[in-house]
Protein backbone atom coordinates (compact mmCIF):
# COMPACT_ATOMS: atom_id res chain seq x y z
CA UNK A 1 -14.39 -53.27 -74.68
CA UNK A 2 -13.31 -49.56 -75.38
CA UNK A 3 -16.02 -48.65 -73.59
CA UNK A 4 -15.57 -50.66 -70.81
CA UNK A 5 -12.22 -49.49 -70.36
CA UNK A 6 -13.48 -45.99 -70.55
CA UNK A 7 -15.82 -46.38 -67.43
CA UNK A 8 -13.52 -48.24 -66.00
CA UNK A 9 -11.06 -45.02 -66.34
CA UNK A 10 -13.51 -42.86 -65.69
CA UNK A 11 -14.90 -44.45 -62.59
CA UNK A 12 -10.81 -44.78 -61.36
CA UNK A 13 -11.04 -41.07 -62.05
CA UNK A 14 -13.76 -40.54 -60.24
CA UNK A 15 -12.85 -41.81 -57.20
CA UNK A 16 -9.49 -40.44 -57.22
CA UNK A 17 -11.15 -37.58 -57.43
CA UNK A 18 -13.67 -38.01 -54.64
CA UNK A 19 -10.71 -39.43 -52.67
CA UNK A 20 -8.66 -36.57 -53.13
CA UNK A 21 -11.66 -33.89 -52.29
CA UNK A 22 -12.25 -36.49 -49.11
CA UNK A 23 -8.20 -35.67 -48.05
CA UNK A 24 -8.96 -32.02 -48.40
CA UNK A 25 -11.88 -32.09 -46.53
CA UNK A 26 -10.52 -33.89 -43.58
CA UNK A 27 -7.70 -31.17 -43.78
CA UNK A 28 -9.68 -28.49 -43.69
CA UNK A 29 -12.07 -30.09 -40.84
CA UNK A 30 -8.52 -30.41 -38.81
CA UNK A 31 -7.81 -26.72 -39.68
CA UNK A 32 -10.74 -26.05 -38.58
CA UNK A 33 -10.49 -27.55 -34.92
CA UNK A 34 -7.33 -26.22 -34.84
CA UNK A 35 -8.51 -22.37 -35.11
CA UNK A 36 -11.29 -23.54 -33.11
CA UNK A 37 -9.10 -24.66 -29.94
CA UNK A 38 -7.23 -21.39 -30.57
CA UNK A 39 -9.91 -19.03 -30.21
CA UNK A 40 -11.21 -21.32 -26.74
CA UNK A 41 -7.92 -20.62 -25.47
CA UNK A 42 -7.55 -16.96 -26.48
CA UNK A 43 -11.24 -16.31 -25.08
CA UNK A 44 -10.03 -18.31 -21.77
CA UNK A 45 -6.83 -16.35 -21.93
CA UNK A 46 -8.87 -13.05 -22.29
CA UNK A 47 -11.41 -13.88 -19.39
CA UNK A 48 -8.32 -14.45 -17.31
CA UNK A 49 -6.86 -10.56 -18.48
CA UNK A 50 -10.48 -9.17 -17.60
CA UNK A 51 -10.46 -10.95 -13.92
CA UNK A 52 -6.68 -9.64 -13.33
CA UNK A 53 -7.82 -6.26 -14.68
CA UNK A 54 -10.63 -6.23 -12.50
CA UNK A 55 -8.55 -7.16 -9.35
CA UNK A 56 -5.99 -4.52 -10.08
CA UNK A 57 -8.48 -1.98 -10.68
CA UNK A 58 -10.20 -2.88 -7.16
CA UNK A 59 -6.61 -2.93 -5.48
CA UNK A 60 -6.15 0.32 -6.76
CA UNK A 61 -9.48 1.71 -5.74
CA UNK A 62 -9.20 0.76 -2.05
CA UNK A 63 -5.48 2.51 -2.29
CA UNK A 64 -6.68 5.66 -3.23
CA UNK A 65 -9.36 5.16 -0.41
CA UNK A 66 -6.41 5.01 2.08
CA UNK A 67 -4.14 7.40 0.42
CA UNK A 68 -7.03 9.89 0.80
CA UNK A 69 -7.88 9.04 4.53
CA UNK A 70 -3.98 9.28 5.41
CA UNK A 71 -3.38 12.72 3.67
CA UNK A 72 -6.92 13.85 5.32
CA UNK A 73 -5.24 12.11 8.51
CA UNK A 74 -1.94 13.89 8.29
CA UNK A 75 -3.98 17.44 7.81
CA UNK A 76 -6.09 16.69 11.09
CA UNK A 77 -2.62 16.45 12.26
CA UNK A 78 -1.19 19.18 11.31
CA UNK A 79 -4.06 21.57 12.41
CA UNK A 80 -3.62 20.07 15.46
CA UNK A 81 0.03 21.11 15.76
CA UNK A 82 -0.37 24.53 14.36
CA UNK A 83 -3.56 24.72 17.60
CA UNK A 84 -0.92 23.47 20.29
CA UNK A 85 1.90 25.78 19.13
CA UNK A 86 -0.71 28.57 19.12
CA UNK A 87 -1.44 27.56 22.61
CA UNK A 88 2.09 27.21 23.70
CA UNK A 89 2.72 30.53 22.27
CA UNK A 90 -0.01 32.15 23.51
CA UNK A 91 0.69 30.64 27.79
CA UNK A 92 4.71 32.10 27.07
CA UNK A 93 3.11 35.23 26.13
CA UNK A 94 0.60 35.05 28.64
CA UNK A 95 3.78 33.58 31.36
CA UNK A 96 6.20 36.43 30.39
CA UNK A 97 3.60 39.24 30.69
CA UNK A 98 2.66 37.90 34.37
CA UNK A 99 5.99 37.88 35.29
CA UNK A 100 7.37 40.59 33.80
CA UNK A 101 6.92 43.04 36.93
CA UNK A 102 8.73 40.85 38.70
CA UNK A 103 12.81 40.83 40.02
CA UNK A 104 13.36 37.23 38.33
CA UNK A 105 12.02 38.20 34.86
CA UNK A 106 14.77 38.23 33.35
CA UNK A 107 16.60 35.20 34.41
CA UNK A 108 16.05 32.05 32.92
CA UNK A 109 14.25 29.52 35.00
CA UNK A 110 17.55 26.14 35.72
CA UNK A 111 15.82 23.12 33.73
CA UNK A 112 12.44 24.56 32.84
CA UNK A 113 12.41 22.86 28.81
CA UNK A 114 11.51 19.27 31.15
CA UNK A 115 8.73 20.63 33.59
CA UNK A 116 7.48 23.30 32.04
CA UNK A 117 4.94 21.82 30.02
CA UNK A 118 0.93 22.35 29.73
CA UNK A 119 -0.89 18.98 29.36
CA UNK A 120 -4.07 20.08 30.22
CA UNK A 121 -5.94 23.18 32.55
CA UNK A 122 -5.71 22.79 35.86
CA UNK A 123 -7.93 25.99 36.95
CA UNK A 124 -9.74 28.49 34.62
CA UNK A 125 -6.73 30.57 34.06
CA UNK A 126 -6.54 32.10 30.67
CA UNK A 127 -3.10 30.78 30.23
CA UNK A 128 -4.15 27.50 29.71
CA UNK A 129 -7.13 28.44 27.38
């Protein structure tokens, strides 16, 4: 009978035992799919950062495309001025110098600043060259 109650023990042990290492196991499989779902999300999460990244990066590439058209833009533009105003300076030079022999050369023409005002040649005269 002692031994009897012995197995009996031990088998009540035993399966404690077992029972116990079952708990821990199912515990550790839950940990387990817990980290799992973490990582999914962080790798989801992380995909999502590379697409933005990529977007921003492309946003920003096509900016400094434009930026770099305008500012070549704006210096077409400005050689362009500095050309006209040569121009212009060059038909007042060219204006005062023709007229300079004459009586009137010294008096200022009444409202010339809205007529006087070279669009394009209308003969081969250097003035307009």
């Amino acid at each position: 009978m002692a031994i009897s109650k012995f197995k009996l023990i031990a088998a009540a042990g035993v399966l404690t035992a077992l029972s116990m290492l079952m708990w821990r196991s199912s515990q550790t499989v839950q940990k387990l799919e817990a980290a799992q779902a973490l990582v999914v999300e962080q790798q989801i999460q992380s995909n999502q950062l590379v697409e933005v990244n990529q977007s921003m990066q492309s946003t920003i590439t096509r900016l400094e495309q434009a930026s770099h058209q305008e500012r070549l833009a704006a210096e077409h533009n400005e050689r362009q001025r500095q050309q006209w105003q040569q121009r212009a300076l060059k038909a007042q030079r060219q204006i005062d110098k023709d007229i300079a022999h004459e009586k009137c050369a010294d008096l200022p023409i009444p409202n010339a600043s809205q007529w006087l005002y070279y669009t394009k040649p209308t003969s081969g005269d250097s003035i307009q060259n």
